[in-house]
N, C-alpha and C. Protein backbone atom coordinates (compact mmCIF):
# COMPACT_ATOMS: atom_id res chain seq x y z
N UNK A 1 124.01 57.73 95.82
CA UNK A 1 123.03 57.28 96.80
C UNK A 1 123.65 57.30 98.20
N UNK A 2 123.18 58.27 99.34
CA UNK A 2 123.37 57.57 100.45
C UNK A 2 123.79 56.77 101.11
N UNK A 3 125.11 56.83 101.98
CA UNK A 3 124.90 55.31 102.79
C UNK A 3 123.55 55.17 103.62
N UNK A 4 123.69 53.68 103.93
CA UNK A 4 122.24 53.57 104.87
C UNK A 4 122.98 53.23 106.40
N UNK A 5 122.16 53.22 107.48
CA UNK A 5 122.57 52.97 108.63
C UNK A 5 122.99 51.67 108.58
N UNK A 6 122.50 51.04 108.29
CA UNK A 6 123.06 49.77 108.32
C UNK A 6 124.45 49.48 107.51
N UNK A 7 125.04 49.88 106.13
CA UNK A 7 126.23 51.14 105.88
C UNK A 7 127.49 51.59 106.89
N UNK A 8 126.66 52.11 107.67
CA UNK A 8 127.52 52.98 108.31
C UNK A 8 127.77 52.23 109.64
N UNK A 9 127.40 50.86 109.67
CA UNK A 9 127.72 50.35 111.39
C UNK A 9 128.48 49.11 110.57
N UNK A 10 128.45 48.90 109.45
CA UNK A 10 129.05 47.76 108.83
C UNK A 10 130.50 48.08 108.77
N UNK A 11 130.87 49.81 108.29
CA UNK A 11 131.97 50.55 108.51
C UNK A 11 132.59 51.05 109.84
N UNK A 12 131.57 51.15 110.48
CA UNK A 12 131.84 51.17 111.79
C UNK A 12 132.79 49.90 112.30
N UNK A 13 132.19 48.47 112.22
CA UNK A 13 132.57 47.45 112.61
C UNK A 13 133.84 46.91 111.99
N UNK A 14 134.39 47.20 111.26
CA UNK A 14 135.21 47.39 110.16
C UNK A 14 136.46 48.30 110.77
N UNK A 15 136.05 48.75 111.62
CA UNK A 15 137.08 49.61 112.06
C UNK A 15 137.91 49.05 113.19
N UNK A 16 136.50 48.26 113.61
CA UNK A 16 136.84 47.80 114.88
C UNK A 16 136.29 48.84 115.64
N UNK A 17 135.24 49.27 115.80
CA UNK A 17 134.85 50.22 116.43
C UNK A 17 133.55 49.84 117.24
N UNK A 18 132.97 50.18 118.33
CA UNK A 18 132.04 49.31 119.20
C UNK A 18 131.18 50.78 118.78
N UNK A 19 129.77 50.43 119.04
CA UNK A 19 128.84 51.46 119.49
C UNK A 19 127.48 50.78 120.26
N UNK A 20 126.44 51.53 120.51
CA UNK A 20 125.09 50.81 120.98
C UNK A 20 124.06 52.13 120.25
N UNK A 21 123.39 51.38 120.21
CA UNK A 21 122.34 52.00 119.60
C UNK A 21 120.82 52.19 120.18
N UNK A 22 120.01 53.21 120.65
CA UNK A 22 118.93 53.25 120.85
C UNK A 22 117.44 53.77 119.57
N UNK A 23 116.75 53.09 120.11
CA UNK A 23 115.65 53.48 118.51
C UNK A 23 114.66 54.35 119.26
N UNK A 24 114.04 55.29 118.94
CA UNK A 24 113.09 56.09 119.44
C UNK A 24 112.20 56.72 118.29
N UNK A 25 111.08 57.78 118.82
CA UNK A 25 110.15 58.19 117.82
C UNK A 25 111.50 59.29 116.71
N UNK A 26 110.87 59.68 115.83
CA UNK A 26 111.72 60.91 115.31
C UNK A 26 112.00 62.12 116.18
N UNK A 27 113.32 62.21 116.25
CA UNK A 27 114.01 63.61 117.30
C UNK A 27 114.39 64.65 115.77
N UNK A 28 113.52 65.98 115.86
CA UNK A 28 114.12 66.94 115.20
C UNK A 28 114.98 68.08 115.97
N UNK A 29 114.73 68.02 117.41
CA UNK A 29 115.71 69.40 117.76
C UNK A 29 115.86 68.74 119.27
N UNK A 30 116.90 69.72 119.81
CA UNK A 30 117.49 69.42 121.55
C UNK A 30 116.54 68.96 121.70
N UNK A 31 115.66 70.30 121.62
CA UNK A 31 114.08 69.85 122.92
C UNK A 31 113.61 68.49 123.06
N UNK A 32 113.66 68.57 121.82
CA UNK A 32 112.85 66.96 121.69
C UNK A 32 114.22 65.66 122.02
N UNK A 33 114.93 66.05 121.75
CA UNK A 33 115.77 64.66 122.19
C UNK A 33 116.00 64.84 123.80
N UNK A 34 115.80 66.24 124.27
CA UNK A 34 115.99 65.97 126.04
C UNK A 34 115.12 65.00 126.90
N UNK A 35 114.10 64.42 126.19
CA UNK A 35 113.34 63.66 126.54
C UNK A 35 113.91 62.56 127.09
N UNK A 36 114.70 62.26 126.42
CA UNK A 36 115.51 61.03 126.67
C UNK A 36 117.26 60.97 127.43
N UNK A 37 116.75 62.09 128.23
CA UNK A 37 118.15 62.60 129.20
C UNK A 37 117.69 61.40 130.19
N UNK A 38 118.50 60.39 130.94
CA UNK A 38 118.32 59.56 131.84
C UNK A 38 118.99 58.20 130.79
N UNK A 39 118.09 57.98 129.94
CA UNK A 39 118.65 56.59 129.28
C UNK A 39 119.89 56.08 128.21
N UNK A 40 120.28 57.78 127.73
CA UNK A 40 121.50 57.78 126.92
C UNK A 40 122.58 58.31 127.67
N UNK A 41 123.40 57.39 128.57
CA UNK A 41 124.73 58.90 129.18
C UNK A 41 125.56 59.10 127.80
N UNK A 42 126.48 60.26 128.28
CA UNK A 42 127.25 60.84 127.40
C UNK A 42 126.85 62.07 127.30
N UNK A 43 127.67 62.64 126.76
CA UNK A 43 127.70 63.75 125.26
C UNK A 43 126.74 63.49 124.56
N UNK A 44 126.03 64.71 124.19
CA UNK A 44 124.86 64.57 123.30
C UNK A 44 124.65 65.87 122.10
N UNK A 45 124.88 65.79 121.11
CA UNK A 45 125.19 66.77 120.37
C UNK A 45 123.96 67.62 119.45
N UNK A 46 124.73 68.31 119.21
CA UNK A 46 123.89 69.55 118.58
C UNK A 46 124.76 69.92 117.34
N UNK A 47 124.56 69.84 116.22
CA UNK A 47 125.44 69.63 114.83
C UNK A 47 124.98 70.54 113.94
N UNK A 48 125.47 71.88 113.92
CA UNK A 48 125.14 73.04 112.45
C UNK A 48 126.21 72.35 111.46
N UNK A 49 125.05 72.61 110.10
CA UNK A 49 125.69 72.69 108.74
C UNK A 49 125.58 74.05 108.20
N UNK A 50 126.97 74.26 108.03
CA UNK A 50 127.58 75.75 107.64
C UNK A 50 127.71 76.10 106.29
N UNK A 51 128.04 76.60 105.85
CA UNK A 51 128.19 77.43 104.63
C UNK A 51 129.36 78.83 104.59
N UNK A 52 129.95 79.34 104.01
CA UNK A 52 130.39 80.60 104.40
C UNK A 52 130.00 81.05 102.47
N UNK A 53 130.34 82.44 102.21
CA UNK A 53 130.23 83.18 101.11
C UNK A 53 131.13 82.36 99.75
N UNK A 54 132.03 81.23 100.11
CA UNK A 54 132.79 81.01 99.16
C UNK A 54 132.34 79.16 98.86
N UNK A 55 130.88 79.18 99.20
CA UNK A 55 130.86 77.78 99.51
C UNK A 55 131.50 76.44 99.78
N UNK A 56 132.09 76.83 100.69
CA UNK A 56 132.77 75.99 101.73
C UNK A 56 132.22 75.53 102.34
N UNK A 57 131.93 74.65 102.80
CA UNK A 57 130.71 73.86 103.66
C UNK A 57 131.50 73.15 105.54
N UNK A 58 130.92 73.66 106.12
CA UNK A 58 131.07 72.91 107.26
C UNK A 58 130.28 72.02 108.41
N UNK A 59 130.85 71.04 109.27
CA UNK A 59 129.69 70.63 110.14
C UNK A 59 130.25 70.78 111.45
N UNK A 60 129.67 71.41 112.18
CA UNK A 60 130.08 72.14 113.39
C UNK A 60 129.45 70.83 114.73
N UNK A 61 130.17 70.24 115.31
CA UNK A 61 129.82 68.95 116.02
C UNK A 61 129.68 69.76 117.70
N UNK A 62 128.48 70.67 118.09
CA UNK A 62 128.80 71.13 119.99
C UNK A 62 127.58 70.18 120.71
N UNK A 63 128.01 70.14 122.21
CA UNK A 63 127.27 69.93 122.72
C UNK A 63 125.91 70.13 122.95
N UNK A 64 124.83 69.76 123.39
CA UNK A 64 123.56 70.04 122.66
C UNK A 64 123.01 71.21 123.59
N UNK A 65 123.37 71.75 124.55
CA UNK A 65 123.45 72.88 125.16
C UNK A 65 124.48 74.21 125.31
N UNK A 66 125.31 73.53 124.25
CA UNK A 66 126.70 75.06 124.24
C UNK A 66 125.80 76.15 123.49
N UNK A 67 126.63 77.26 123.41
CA UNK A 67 125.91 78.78 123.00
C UNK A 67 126.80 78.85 122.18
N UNK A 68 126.74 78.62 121.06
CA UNK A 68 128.04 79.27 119.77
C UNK A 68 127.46 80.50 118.90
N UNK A 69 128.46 81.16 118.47
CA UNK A 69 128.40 82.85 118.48
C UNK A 69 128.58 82.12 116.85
N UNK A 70 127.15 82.65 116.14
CA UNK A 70 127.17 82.83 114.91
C UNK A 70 128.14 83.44 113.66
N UNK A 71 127.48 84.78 114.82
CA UNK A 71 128.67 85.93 114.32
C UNK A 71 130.32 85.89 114.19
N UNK A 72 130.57 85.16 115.24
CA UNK A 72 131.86 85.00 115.29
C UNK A 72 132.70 83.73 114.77
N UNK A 73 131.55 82.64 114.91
CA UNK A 73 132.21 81.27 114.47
C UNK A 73 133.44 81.32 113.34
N UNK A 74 133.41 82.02 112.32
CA UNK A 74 133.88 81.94 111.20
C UNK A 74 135.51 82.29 111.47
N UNK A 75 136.06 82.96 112.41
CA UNK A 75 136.81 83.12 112.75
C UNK A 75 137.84 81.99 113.43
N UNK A 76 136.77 81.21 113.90
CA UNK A 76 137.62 79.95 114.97
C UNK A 76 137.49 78.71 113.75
N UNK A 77 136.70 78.82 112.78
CA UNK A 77 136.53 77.25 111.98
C UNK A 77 137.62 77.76 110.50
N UNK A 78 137.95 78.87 110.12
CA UNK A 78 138.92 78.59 109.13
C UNK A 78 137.65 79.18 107.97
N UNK A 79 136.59 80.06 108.14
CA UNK A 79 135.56 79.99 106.98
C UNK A 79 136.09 81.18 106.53
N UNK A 80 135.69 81.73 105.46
CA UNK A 80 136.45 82.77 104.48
C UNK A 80 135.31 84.15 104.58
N UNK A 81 134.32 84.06 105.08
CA UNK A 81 133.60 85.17 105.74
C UNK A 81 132.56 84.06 106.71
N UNK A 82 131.28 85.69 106.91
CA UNK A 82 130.69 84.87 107.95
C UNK A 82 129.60 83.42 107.02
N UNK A 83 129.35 83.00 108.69
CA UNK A 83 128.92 81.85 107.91
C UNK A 83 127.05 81.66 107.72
N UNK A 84 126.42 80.89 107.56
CA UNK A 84 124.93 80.87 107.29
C UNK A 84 124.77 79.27 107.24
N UNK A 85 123.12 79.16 107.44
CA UNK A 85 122.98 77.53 107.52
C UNK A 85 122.74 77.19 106.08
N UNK A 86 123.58 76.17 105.91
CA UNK A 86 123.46 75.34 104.43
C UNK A 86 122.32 75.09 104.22
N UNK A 87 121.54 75.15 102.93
CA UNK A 87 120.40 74.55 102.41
C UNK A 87 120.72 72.90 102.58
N UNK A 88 119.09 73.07 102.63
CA UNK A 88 118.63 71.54 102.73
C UNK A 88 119.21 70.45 101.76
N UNK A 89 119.28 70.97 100.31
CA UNK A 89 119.65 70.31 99.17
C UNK A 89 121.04 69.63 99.63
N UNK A 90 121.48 70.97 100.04
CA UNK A 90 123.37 70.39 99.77
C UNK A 90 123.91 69.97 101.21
N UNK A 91 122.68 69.58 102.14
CA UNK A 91 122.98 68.81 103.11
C UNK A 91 122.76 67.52 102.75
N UNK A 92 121.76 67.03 102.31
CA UNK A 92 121.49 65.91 101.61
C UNK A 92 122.33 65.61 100.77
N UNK A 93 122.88 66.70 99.97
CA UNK A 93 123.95 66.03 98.49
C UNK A 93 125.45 65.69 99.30
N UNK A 94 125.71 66.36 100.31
CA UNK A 94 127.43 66.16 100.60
C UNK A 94 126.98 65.01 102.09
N UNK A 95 125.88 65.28 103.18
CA UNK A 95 126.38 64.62 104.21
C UNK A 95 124.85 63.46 104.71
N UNK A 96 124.52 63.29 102.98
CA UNK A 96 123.11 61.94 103.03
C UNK A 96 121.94 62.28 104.21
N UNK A 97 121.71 63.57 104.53
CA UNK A 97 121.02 63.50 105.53
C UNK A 97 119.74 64.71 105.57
N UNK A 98 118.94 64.66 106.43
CA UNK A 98 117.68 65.69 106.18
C UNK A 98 117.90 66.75 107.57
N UNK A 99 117.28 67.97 107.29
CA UNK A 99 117.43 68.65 108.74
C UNK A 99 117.00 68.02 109.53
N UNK A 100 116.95 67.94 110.62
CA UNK A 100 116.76 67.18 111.82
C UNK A 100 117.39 66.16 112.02
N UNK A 101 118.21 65.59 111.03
CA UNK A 101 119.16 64.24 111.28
C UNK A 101 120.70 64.68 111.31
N UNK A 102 120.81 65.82 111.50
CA UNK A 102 122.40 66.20 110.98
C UNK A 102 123.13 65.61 111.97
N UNK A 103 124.22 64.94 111.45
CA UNK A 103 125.13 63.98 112.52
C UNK A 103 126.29 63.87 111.59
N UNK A 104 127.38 63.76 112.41
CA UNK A 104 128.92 63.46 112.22
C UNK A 104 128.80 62.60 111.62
N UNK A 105 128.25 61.53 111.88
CA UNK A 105 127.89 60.28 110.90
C UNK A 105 127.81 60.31 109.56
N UNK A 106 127.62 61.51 109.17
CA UNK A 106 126.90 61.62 107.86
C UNK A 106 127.81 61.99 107.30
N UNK A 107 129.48 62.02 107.46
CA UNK A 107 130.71 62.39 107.05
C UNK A 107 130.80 61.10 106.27
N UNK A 108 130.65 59.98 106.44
CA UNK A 108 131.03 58.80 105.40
C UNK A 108 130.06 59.34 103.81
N UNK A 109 129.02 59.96 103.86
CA UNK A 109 128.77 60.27 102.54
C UNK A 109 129.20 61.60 101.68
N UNK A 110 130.50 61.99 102.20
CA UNK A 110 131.12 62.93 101.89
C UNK A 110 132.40 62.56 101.10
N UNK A 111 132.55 61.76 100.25
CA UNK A 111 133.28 61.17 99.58
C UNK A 111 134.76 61.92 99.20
N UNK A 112 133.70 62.96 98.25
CA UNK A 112 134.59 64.26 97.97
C UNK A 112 135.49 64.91 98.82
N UNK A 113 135.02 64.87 100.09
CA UNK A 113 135.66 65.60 101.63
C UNK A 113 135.56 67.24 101.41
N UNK A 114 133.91 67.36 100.54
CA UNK A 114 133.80 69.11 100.82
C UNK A 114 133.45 69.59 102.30
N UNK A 115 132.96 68.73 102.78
CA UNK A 115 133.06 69.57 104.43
C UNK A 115 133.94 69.35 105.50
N UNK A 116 134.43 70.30 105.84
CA UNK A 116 135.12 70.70 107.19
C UNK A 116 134.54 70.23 108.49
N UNK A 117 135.24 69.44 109.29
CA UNK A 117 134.53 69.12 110.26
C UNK A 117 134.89 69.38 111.98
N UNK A 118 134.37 69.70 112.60
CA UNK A 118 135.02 70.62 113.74
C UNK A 118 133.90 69.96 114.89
N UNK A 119 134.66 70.10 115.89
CA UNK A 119 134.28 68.71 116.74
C UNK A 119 134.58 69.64 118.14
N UNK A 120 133.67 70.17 118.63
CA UNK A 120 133.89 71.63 120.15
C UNK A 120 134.40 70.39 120.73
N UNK A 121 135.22 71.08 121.69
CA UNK A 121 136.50 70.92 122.48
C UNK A 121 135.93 70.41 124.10
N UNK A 122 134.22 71.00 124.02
CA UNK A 122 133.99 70.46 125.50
C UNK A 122 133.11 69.77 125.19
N UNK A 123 133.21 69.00 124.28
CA UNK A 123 131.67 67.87 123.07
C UNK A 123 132.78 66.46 123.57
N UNK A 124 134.14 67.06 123.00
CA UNK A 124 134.94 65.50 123.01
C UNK A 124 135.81 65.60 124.66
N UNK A 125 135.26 66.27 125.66
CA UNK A 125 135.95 65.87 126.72
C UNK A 125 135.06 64.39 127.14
N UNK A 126 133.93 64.20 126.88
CA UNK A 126 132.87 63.50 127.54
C UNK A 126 133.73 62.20 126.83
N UNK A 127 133.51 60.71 127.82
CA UNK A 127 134.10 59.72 127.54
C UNK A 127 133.17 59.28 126.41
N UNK A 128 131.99 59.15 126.11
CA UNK A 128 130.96 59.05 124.91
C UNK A 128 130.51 60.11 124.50
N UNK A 129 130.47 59.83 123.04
CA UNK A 129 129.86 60.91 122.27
C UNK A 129 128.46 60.65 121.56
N UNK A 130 127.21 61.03 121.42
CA UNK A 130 125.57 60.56 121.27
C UNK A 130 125.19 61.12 119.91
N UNK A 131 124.66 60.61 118.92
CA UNK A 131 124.97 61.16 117.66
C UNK A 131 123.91 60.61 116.96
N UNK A 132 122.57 61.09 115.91
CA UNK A 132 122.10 59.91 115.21
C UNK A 132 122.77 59.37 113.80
N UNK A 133 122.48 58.29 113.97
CA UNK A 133 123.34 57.18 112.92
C UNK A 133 122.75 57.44 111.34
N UNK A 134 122.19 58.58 110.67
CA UNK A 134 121.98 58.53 109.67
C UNK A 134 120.50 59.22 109.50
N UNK A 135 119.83 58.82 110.77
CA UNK A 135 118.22 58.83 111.00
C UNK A 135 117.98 59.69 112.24
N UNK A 136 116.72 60.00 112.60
CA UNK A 136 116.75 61.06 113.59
C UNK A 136 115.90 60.19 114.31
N UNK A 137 115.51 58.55 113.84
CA UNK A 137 114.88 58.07 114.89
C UNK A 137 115.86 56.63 115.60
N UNK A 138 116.90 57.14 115.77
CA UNK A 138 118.15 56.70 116.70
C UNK A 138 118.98 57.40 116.81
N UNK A 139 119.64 56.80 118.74
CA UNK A 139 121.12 57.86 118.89
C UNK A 139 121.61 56.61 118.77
N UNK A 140 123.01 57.03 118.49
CA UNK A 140 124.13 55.78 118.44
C UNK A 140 124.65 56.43 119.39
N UNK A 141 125.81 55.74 120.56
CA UNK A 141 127.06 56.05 121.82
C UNK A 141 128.04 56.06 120.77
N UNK A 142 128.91 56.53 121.09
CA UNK A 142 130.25 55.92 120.24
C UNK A 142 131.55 56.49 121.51
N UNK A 143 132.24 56.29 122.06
CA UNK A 143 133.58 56.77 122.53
C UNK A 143 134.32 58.16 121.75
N UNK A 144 134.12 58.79 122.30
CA UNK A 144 134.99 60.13 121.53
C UNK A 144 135.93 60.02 121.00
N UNK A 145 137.38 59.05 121.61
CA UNK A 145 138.25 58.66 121.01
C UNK A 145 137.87 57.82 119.58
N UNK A 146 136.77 57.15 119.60
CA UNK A 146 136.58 56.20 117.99
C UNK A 146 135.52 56.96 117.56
N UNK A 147 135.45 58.04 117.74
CA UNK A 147 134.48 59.28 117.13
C UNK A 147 135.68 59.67 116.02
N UNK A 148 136.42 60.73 116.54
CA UNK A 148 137.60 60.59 115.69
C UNK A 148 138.48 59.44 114.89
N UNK A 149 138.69 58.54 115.22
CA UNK A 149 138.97 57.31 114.79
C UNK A 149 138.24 57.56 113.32
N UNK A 150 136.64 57.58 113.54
CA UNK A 150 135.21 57.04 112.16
C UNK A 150 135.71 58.48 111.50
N UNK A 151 136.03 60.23 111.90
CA UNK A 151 136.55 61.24 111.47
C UNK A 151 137.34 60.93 110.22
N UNK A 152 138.58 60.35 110.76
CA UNK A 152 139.80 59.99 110.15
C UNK A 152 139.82 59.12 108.72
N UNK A 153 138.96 58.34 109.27
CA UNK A 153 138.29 57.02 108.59
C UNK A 153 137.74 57.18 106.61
N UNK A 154 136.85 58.43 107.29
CA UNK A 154 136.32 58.90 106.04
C UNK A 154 137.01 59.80 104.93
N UNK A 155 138.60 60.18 105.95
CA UNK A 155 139.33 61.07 105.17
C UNK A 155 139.20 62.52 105.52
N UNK A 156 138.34 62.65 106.59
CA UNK A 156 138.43 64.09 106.91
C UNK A 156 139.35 64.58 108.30
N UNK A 157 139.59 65.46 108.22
CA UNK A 157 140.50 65.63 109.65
C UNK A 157 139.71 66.35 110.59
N UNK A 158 139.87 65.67 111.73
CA UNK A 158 138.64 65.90 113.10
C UNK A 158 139.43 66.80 113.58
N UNK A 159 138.91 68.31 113.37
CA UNK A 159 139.23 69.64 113.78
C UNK A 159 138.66 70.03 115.43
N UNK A 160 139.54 69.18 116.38
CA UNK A 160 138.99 69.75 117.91
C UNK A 160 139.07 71.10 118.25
N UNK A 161 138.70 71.99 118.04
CA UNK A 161 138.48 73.31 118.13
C UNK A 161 137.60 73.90 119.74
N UNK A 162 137.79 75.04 120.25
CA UNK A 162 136.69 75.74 121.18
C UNK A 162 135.59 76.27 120.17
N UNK A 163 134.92 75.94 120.59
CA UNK A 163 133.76 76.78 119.67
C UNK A 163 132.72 77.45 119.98
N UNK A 164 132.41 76.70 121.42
CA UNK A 164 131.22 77.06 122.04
C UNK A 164 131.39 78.23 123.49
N UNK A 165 130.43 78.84 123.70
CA UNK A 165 131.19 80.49 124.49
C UNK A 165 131.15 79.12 126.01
């Protein structure tokens, strides 16, 4: 089963880790979360779930306006050919979450640690990082530095990589 948001801020707090949280209607894509450019500062992300030919699974953490090269990604994340977007199923089975909610967050229900997690390089310059907490009808803030911190946390290693052109 899923963690639940409430889950994942209990672990959060546990860490010692601060965040804030905003609640809004359901955000499925940029577009729709640019709405709310003015009331969230920070970093605001844009999160592919990957796949490559050897099912390897990854979650690609860029800014919600970078341009990342499909074609080429596979080369900079460590994937064993090119890569493709993970089905719905086995986003839900490894990182508890539905399309439109895909978030770093969703690394605590990755127990196993099948996905790779890669975190663009101009995502974690920003002093906050904007992420939803499980749900696509909230962003959570979190500090980039205790972004990685919650990374670590779950057992996965926060791969700061360039990713985005």
């Amino acid at each position: 089963m899923p963690k639940t948001e409430a889950e994942l801020f209990a672990f959060l707090a546990d860490l010692g880790i601060s965040v804030s949280t905003v609640r809004h209607p359901p955000l499925y894509t940029v577009a729709d979360s640019q709405s709310l450019r003015g009331e969230i500062p920070g970093g605001h992300t844009k999160n592919l779930f990957l796949k490559d030919k050897k099912d390897n699974f990854f979650l690609v953490s860029v800014s919600e306006d970078a341009v990342v090269d499909l074609k080429q990604i596979h080369t900079i994340i460590g994937a064993a050919s090119r890569v493709s977007f993970g089905k719905p199923e086995m986003l839900m089975e490894l990182l508890g979450v539905i399309p439109g909610a895909v978030t770093v967050f969703g690394l605590i229900n990755d127990a196993e640690r099948r996905v790779k997690v890669v975190l663009d390089q101009d995502l974690m310059a920003h002093a906050v990082v904007n992420a939803h907490p499980l749900t696509n009808e909230a962003t959570t803030s979190i500090a980039s530095a205790d972004l990685v911190r919650f990374v670590e946390a779950t057992g996965h290693d926060a791969a700061i990589l360039k990713v985005s052109a």
